[in-house]
N, C-alpha and C. Protein backbone atom coordinates (compact mmCIF):
# COMPACT_ATOMS: atom_id res chain seq x y z
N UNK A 1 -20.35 -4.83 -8.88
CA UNK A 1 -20.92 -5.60 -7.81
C UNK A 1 -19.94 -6.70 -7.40
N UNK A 2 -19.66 -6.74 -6.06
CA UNK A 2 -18.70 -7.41 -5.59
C UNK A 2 -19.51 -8.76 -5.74
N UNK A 3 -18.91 -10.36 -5.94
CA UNK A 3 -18.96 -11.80 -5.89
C UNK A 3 -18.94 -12.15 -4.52
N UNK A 4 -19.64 -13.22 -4.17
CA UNK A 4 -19.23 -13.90 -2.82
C UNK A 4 -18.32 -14.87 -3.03
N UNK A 5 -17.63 -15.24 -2.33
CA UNK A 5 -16.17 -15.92 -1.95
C UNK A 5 -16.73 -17.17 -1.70
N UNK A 6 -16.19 -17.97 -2.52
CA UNK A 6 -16.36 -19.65 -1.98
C UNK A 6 -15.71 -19.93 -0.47
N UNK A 7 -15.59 -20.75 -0.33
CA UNK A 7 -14.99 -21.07 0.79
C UNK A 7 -13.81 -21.73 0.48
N UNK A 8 -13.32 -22.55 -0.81
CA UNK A 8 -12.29 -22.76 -1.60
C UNK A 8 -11.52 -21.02 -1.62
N UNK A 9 -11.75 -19.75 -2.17
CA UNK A 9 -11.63 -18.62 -2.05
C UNK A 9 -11.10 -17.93 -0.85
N UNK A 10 -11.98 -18.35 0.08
CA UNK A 10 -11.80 -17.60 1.85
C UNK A 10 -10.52 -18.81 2.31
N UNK A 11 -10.05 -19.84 1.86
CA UNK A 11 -8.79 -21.04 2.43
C UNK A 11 -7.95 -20.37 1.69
N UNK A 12 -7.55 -19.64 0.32
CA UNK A 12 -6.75 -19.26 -0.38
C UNK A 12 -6.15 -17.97 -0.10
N UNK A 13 -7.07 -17.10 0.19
CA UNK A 13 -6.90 -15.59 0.73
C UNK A 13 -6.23 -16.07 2.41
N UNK A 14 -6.48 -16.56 3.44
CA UNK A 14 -6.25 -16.99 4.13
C UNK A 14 -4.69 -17.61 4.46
N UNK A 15 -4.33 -18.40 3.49
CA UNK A 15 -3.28 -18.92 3.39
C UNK A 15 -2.15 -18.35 2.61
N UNK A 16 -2.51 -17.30 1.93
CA UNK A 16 -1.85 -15.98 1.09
C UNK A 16 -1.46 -15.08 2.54
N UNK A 17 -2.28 -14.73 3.41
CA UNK A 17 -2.19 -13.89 4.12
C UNK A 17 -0.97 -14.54 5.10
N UNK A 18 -1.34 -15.78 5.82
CA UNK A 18 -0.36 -16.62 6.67
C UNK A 18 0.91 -16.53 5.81
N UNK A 19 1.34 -17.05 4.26
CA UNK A 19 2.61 -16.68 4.05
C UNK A 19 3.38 -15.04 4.15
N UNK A 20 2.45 -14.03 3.63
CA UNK A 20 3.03 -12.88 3.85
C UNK A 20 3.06 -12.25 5.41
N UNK A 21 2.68 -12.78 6.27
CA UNK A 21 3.27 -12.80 7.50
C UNK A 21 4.59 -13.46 7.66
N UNK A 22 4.50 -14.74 7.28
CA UNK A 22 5.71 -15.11 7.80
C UNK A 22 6.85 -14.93 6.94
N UNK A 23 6.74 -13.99 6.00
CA UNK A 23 8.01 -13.18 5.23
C UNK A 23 8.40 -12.05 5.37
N UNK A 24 7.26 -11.49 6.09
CA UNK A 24 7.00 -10.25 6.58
C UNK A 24 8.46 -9.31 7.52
N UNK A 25 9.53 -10.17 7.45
CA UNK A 25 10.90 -9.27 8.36
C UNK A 25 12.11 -9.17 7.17
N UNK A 26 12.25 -8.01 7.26
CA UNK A 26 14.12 -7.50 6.27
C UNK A 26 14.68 -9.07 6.31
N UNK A 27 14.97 -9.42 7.52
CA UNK A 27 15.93 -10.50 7.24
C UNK A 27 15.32 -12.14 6.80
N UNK A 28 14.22 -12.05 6.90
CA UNK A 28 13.58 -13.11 5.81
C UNK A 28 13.81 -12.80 4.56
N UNK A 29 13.30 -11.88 4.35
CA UNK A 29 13.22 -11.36 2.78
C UNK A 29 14.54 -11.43 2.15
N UNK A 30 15.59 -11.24 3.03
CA UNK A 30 17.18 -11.03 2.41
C UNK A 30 17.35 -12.34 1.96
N UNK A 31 17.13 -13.37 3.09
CA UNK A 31 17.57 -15.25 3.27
C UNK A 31 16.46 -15.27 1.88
N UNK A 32 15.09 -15.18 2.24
CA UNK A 32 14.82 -15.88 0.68
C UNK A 32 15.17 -14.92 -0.70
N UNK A 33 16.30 -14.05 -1.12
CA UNK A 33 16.38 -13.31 -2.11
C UNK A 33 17.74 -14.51 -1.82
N UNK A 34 18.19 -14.67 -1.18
CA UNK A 34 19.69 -15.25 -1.26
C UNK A 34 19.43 -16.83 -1.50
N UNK A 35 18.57 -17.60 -1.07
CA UNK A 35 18.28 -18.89 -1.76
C UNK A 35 17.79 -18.96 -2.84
N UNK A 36 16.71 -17.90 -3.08
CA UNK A 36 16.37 -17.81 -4.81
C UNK A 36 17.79 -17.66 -5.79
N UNK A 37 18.74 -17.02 -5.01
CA UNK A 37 20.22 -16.86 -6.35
C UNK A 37 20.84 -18.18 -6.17
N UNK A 38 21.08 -18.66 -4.72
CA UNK A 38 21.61 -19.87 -4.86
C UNK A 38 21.11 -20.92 -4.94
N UNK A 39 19.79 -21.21 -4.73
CA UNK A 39 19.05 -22.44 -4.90
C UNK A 39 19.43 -22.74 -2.96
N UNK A 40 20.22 -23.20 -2.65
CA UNK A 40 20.29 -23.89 -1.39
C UNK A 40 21.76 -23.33 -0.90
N UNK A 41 21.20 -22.93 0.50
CA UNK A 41 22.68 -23.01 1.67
C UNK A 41 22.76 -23.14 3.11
N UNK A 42 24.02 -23.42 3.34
CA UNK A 42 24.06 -23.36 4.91
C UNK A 42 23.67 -22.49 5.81
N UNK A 43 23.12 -22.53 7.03
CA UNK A 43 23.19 -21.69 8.49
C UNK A 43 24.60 -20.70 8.18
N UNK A 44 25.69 -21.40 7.71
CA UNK A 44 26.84 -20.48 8.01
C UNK A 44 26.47 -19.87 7.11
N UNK A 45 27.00 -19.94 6.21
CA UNK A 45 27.02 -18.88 4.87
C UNK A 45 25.87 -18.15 4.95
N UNK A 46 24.89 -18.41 5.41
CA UNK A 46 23.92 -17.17 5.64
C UNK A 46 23.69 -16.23 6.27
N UNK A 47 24.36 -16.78 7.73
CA UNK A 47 24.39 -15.66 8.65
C UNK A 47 25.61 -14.72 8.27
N UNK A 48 26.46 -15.24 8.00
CA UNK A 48 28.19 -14.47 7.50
C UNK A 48 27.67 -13.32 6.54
N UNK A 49 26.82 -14.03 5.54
CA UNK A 49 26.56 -13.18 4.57
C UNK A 49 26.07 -12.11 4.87
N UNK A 50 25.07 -12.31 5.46
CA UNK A 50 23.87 -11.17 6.45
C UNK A 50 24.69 -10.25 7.71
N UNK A 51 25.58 -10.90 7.68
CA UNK A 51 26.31 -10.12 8.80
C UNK A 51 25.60 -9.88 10.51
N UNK A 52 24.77 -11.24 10.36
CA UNK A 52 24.06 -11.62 11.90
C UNK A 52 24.48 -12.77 12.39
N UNK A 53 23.76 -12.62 13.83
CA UNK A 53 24.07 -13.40 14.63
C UNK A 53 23.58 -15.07 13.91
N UNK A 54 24.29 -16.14 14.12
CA UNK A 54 23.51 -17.08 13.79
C UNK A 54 22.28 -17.93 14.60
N UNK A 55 22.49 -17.31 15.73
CA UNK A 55 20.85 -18.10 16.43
C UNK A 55 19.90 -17.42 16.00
N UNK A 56 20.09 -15.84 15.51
CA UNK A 56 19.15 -15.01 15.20
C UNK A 56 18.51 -15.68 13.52
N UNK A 57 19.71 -15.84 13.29
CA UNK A 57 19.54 -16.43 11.38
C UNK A 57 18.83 -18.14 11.75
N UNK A 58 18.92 -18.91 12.67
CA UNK A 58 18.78 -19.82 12.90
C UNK A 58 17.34 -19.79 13.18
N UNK A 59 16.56 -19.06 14.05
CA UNK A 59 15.83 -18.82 14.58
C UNK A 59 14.54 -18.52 12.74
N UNK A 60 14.76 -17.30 12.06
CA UNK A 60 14.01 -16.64 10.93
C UNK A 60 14.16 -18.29 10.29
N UNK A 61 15.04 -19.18 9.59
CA UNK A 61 15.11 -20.35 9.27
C UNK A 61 14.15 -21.46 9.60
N UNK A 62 14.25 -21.31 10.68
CA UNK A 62 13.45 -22.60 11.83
C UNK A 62 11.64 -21.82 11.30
N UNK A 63 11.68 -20.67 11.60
CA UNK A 63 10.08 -20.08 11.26
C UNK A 63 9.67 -20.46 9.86
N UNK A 64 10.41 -20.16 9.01
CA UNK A 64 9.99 -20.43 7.68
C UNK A 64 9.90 -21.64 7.25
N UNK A 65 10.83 -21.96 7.80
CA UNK A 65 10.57 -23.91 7.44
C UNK A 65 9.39 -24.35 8.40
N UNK A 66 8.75 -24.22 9.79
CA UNK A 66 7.65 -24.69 9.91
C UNK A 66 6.64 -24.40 9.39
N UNK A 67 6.57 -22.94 8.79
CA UNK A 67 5.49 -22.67 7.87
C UNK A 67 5.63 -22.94 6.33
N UNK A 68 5.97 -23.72 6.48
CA UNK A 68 6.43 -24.44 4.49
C UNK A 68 7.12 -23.52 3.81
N UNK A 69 7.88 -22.26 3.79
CA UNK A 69 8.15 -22.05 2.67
C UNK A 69 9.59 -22.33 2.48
N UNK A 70 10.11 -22.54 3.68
CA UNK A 70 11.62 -23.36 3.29
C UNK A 70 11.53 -25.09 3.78
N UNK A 71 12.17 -25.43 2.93
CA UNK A 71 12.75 -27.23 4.09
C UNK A 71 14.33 -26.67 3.39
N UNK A 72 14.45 -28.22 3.87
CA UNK A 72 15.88 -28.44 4.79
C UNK A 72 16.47 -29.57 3.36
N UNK A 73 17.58 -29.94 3.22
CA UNK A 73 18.42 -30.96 2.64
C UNK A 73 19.45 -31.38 3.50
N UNK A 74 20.14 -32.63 4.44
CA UNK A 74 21.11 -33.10 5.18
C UNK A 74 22.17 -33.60 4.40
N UNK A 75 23.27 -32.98 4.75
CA UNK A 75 24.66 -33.83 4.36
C UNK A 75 25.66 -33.79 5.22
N UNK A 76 25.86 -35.19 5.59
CA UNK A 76 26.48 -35.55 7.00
C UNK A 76 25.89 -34.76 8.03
N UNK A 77 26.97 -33.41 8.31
CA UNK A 77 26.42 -32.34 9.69
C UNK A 77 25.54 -31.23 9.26
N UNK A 78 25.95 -31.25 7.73
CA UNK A 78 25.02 -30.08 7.42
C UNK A 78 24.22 -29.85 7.06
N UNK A 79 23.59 -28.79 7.14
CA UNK A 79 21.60 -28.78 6.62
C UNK A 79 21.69 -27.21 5.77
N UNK A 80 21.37 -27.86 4.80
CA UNK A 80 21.60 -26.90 3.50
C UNK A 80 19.40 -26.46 3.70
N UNK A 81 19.55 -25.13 3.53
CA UNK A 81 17.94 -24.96 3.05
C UNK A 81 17.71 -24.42 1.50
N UNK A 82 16.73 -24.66 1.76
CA UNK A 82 16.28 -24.35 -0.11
C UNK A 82 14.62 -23.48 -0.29
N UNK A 83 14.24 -22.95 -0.90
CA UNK A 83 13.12 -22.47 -0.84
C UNK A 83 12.08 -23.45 -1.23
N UNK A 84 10.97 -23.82 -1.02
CA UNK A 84 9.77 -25.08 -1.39
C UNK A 84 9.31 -24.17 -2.44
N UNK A 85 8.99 -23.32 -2.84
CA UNK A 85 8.19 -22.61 -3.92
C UNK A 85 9.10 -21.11 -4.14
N UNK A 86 9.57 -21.01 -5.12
CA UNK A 86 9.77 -19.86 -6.05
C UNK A 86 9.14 -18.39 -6.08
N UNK A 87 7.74 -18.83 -5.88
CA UNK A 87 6.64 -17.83 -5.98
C UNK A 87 6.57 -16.93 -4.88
N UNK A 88 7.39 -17.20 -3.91
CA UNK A 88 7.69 -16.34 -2.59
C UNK A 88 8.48 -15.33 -3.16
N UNK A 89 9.18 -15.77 -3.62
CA UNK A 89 10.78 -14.80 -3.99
C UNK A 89 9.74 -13.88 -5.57
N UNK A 90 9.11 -14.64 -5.87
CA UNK A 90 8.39 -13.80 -7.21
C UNK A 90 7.53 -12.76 -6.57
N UNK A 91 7.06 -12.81 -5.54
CA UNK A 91 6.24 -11.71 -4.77
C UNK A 91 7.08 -10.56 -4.17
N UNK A 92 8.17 -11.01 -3.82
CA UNK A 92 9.02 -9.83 -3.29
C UNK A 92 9.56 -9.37 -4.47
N UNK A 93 10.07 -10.11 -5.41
CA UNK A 93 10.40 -8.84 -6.75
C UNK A 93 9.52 -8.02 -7.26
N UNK A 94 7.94 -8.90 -7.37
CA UNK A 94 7.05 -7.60 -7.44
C UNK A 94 6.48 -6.40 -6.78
N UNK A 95 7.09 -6.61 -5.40
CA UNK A 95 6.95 -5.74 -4.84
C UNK A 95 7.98 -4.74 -4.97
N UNK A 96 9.32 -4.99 -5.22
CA UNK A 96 10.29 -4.32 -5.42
C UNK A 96 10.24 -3.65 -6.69
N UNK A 97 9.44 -3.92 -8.04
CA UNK A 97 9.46 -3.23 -8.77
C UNK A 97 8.21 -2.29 -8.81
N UNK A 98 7.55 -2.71 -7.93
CA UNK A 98 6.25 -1.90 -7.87
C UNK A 98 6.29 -0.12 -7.54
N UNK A 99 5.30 0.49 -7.93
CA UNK A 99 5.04 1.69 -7.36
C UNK A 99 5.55 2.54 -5.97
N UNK A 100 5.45 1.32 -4.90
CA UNK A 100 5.07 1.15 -3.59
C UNK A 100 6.21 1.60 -3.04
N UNK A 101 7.53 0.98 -3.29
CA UNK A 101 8.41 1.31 -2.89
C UNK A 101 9.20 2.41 -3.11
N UNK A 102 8.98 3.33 -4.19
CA UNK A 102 9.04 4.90 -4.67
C UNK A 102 8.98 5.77 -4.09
């Protein structure tokens, strides 16, 4: 017999769902597998790495950081990003070791 959902419950499922949208593209998923190894990097080095355009890399950046799961660090000109929570990058490894992708 299924439980009814608090409403504490229905804000959690909710806000689970809003992050896996907004991780939801190849090239998110690449940028946060590549800040989880490095902890934090530049616009450049990310797009170089990725082998894209950088307004395009600029653009997936700018999304994730308004939806919390990246911010930003400034030094002088540059803006290093970093992931806000870990547990993003822990969801895509479980998905990668999962069944699913077989």
């Amino acid at each position: 017999m299924a439980t009814e959902m608090t409403t504490e419950d229905e804000r959690r499922v909710d806000k689970a769902a809003y992050v896996l949208k907004a991780v939801a593209h190849p090239l998110r998923i690449r940028i946060i597998q590549m800040l989880n190894d490095s902890k934090e990097l530049n616009v450049s080095t990310i797009y170089k790495n990725l082998n894209a355009e950088q307004s395009l890399i600029s653009h997936h950046l700018i999304n994730m950081r308004d939806k919390g799961i990246l911010d930003i660090r400034r030094s002088g000109k540059n803006i290093y990003y970093f992931l806000v929570d870990s547990a993003v990058s822990d969801v895509i490894d479980c998905i990668y070791k999962s069944k699913i992708l077989n």
